[in-house]
N, C-alpha and C. Protein backbone atom coordinates (compact mmCIF):
# COMPACT_ATOMS: atom_id res chain seq x y z
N UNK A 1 -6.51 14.85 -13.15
CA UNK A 1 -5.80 13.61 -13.41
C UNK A 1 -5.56 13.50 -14.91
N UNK A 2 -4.28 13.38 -14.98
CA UNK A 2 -3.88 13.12 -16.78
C UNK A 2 -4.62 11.92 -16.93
N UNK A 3 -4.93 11.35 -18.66
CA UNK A 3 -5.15 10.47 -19.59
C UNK A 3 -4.56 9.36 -18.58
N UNK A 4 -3.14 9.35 -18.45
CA UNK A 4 -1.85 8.17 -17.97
C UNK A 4 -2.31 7.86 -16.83
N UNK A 5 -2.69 8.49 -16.19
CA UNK A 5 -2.73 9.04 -14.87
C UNK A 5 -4.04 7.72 -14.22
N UNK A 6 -4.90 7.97 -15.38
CA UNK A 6 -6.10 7.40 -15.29
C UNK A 6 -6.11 5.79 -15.66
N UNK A 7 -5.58 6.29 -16.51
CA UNK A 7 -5.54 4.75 -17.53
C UNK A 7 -4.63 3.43 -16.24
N UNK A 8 -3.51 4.54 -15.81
CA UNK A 8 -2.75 3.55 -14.71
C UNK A 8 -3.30 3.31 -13.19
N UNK A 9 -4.49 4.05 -12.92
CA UNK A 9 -5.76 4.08 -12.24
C UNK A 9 -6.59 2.77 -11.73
N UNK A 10 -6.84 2.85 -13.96
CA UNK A 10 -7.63 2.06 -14.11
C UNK A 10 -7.48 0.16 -14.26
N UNK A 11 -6.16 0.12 -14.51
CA UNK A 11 -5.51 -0.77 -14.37
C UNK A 11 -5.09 -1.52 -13.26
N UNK A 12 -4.57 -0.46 -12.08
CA UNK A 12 -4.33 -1.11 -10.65
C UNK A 12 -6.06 -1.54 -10.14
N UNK A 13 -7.03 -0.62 -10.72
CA UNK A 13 -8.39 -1.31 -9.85
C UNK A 13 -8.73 -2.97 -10.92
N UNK A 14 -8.41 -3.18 -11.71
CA UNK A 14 -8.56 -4.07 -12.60
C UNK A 14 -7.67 -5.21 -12.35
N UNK A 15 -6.20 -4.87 -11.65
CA UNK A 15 -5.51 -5.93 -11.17
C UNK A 15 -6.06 -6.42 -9.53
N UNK A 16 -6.52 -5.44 -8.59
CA UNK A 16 -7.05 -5.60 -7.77
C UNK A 16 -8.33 -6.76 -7.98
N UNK A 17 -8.96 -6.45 -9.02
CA UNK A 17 -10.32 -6.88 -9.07
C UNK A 17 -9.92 -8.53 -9.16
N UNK A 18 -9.23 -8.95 -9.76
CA UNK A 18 -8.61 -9.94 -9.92
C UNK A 18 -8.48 -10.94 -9.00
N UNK A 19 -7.79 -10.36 -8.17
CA UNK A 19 -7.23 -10.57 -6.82
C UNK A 19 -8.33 -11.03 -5.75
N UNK A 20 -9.17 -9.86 -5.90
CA UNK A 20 -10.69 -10.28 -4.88
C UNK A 20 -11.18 -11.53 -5.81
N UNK A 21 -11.10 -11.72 -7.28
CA UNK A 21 -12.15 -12.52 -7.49
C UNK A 21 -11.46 -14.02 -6.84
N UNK A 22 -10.34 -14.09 -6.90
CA UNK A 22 -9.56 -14.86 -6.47
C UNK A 22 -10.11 -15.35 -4.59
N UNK A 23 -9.85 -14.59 -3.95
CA UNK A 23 -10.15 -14.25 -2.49
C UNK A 23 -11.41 -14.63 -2.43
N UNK A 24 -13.05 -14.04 -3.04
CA UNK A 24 -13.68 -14.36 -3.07
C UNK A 24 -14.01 -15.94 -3.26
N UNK A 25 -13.48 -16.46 -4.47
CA UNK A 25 -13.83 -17.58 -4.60
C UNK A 25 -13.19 -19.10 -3.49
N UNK A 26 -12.51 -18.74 -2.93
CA UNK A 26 -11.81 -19.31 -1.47
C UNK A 26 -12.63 -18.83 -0.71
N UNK A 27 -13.10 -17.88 -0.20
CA UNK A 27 -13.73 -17.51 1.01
C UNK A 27 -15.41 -18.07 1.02
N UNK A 28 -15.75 -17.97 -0.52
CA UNK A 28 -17.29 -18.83 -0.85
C UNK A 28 -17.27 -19.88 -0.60
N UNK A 29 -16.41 -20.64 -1.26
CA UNK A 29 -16.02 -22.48 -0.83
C UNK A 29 -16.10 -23.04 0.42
N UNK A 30 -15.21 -21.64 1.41
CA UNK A 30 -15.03 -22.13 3.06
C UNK A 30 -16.48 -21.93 3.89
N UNK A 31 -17.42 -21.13 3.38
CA UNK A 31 -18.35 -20.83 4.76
C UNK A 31 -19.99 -21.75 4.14
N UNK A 32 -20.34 -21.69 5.36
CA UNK A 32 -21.61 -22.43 4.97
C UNK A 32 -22.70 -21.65 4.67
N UNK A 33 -22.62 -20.09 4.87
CA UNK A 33 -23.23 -19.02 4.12
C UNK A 33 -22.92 -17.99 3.10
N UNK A 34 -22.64 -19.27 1.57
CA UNK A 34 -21.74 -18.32 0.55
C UNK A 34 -22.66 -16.99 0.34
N UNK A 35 -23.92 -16.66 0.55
CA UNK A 35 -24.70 -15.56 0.49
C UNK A 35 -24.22 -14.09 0.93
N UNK A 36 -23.67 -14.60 2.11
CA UNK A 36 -23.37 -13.43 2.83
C UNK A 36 -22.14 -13.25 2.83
N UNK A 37 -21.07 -13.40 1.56
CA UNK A 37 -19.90 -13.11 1.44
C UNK A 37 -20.26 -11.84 0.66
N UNK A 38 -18.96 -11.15 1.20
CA UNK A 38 -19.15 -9.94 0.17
C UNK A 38 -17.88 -9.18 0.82
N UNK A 39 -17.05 -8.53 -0.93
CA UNK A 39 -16.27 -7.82 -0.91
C UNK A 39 -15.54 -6.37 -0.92
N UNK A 40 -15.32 -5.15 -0.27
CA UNK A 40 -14.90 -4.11 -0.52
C UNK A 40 -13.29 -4.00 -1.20
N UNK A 41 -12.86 -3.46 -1.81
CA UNK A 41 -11.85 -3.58 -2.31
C UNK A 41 -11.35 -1.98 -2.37
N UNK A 42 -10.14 -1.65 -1.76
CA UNK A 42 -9.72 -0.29 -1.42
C UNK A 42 -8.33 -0.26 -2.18
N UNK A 43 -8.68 0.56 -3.02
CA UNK A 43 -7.42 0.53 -3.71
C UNK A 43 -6.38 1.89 -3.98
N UNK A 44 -5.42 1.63 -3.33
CA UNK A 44 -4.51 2.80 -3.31
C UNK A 44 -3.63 2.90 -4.05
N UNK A 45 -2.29 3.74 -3.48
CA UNK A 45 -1.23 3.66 -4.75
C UNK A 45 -0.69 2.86 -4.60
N UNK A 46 -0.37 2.04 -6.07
CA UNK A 46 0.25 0.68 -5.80
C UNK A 46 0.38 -0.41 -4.87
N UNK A 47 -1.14 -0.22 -4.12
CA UNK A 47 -1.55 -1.38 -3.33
C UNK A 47 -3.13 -1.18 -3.05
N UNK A 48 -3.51 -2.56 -2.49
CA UNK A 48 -4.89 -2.65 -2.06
C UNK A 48 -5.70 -3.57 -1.02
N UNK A 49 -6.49 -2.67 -0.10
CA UNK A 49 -6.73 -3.77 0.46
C UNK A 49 -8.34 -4.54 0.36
N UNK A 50 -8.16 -6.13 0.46
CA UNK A 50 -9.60 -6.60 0.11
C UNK A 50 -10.58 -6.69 1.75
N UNK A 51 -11.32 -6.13 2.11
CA UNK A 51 -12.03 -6.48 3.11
C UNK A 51 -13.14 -7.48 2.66
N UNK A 52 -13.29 -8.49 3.51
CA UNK A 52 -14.20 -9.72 3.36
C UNK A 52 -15.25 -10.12 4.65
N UNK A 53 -16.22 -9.86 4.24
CA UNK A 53 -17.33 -9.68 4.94
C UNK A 53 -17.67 -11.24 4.98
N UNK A 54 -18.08 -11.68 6.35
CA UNK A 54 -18.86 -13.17 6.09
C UNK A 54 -19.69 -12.78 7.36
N UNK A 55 -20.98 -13.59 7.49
CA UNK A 55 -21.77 -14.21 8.85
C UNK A 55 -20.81 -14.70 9.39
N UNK A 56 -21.02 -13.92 10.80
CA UNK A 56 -20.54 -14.14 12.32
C UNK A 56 -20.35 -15.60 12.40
N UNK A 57 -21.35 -16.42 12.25
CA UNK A 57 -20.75 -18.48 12.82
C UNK A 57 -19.76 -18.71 11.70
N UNK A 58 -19.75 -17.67 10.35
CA UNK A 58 -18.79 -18.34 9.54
C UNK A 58 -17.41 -17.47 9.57
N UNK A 59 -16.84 -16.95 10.68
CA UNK A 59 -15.67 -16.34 10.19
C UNK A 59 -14.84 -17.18 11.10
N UNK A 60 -15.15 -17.65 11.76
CA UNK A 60 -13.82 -18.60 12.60
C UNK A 60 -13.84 -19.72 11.17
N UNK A 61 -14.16 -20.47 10.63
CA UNK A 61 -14.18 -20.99 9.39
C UNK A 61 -13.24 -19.95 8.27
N UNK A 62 -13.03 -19.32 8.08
CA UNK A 62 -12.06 -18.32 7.23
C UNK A 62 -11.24 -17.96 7.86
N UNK A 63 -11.20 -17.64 9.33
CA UNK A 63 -9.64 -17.63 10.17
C UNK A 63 -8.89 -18.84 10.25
N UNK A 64 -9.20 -19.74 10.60
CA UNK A 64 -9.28 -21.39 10.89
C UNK A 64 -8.29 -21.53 12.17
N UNK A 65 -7.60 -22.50 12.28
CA UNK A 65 -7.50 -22.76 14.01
C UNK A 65 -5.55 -22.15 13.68
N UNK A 66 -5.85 -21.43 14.76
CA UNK A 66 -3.92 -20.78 14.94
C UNK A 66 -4.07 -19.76 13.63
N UNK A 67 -5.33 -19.15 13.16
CA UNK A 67 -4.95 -18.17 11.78
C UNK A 67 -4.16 -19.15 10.69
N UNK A 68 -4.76 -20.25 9.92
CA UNK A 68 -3.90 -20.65 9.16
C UNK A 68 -4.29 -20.24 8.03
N UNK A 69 -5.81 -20.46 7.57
CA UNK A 69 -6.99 -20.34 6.67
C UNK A 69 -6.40 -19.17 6.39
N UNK A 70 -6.66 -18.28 6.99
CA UNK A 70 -6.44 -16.99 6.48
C UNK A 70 -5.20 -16.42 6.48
N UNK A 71 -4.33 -16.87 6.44
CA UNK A 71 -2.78 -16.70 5.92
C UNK A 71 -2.68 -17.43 5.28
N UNK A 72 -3.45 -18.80 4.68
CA UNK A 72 -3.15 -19.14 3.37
C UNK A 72 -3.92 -18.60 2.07
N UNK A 73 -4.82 -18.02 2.50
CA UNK A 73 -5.60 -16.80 1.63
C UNK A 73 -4.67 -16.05 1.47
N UNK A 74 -3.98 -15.80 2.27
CA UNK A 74 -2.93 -14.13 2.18
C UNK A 74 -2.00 -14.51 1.45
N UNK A 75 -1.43 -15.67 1.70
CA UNK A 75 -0.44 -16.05 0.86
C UNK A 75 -0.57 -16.21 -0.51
N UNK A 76 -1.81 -16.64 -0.75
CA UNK A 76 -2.46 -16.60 -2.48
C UNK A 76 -2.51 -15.34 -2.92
N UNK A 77 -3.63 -14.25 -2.17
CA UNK A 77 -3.24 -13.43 -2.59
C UNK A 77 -2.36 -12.57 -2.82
N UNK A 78 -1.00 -12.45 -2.30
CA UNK A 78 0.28 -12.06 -2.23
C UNK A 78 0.85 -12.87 -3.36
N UNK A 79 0.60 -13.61 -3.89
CA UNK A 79 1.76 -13.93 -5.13
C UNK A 79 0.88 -14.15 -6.14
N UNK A 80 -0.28 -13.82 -6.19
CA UNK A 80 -1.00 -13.26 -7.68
C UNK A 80 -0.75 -11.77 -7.75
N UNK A 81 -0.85 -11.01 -6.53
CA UNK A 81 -0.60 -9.51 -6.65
C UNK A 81 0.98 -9.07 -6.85
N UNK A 82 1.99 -10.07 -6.59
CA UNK A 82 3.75 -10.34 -6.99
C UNK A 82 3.56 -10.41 -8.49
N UNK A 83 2.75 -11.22 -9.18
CA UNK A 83 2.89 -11.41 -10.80
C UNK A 83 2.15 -10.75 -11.43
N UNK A 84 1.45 -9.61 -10.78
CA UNK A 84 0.60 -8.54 -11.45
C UNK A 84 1.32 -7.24 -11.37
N UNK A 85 2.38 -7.38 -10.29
CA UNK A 85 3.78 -6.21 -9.76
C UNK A 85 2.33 -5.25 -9.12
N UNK A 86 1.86 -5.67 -8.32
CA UNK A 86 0.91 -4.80 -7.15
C UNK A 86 1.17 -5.37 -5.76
N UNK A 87 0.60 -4.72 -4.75
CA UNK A 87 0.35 -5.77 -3.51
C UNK A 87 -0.93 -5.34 -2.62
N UNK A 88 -1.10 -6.65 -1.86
CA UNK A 88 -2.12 -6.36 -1.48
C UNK A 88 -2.89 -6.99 0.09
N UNK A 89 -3.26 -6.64 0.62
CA UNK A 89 -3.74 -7.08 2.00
C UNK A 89 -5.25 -7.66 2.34
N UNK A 90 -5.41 -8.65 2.99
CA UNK A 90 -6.95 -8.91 3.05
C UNK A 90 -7.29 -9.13 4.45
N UNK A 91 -8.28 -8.30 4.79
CA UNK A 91 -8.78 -8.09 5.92
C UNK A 91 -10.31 -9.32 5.79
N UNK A 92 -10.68 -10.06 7.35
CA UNK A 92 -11.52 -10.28 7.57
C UNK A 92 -12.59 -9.19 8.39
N UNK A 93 -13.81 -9.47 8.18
CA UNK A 93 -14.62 -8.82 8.96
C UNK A 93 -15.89 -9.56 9.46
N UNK A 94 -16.16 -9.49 10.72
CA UNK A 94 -17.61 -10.29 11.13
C UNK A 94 -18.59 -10.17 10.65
């Protein structure tokens, strides 16, 4: 991997990181076990996706009723990752 190569690497995981801290801090707020939040962040070329781990009683609380909760997460994160010129996807997980 060139210098560029890296440096532009290092930058998409840095705009990513962003993004989760973002995600994260919505997904802590919503559950009644901010403990057991926790994030993987997969970052590819010119995109990334955030997987978000919560306790089982708390993920219908982060989906919310008809998937809204969590398409308005998506939607946040989709237009911070628009003004960073990345994109990015967020997965729930039980």
């Amino acid at each position: 991997m060139s210098a560029e190569q890296n440096d532009s690497y290092e930058d998409e995981a840095m705009l990513s990181d962003q993004i989760a801290d973002l995600v994260e801090y919505l997904v802590v707020n919503l559950v009644d076990d901010p403990d057991s939040v926790s994030l993987e962040v997969i970052d590819a070329d010119r995109s990334s996706t955030i997987e978000v781990s919560v306790a089982s009683d708390d993920v219908a609380k982060v989906i919310g009723r008809r998937g809204r909760t969590i398409k308005a997460i998506r939607t946040l994160a989709r237009a911070l990752a628009a003004r960073l010129d990345t994109s990015v996807e967020v997965e729930v997980l039980g």
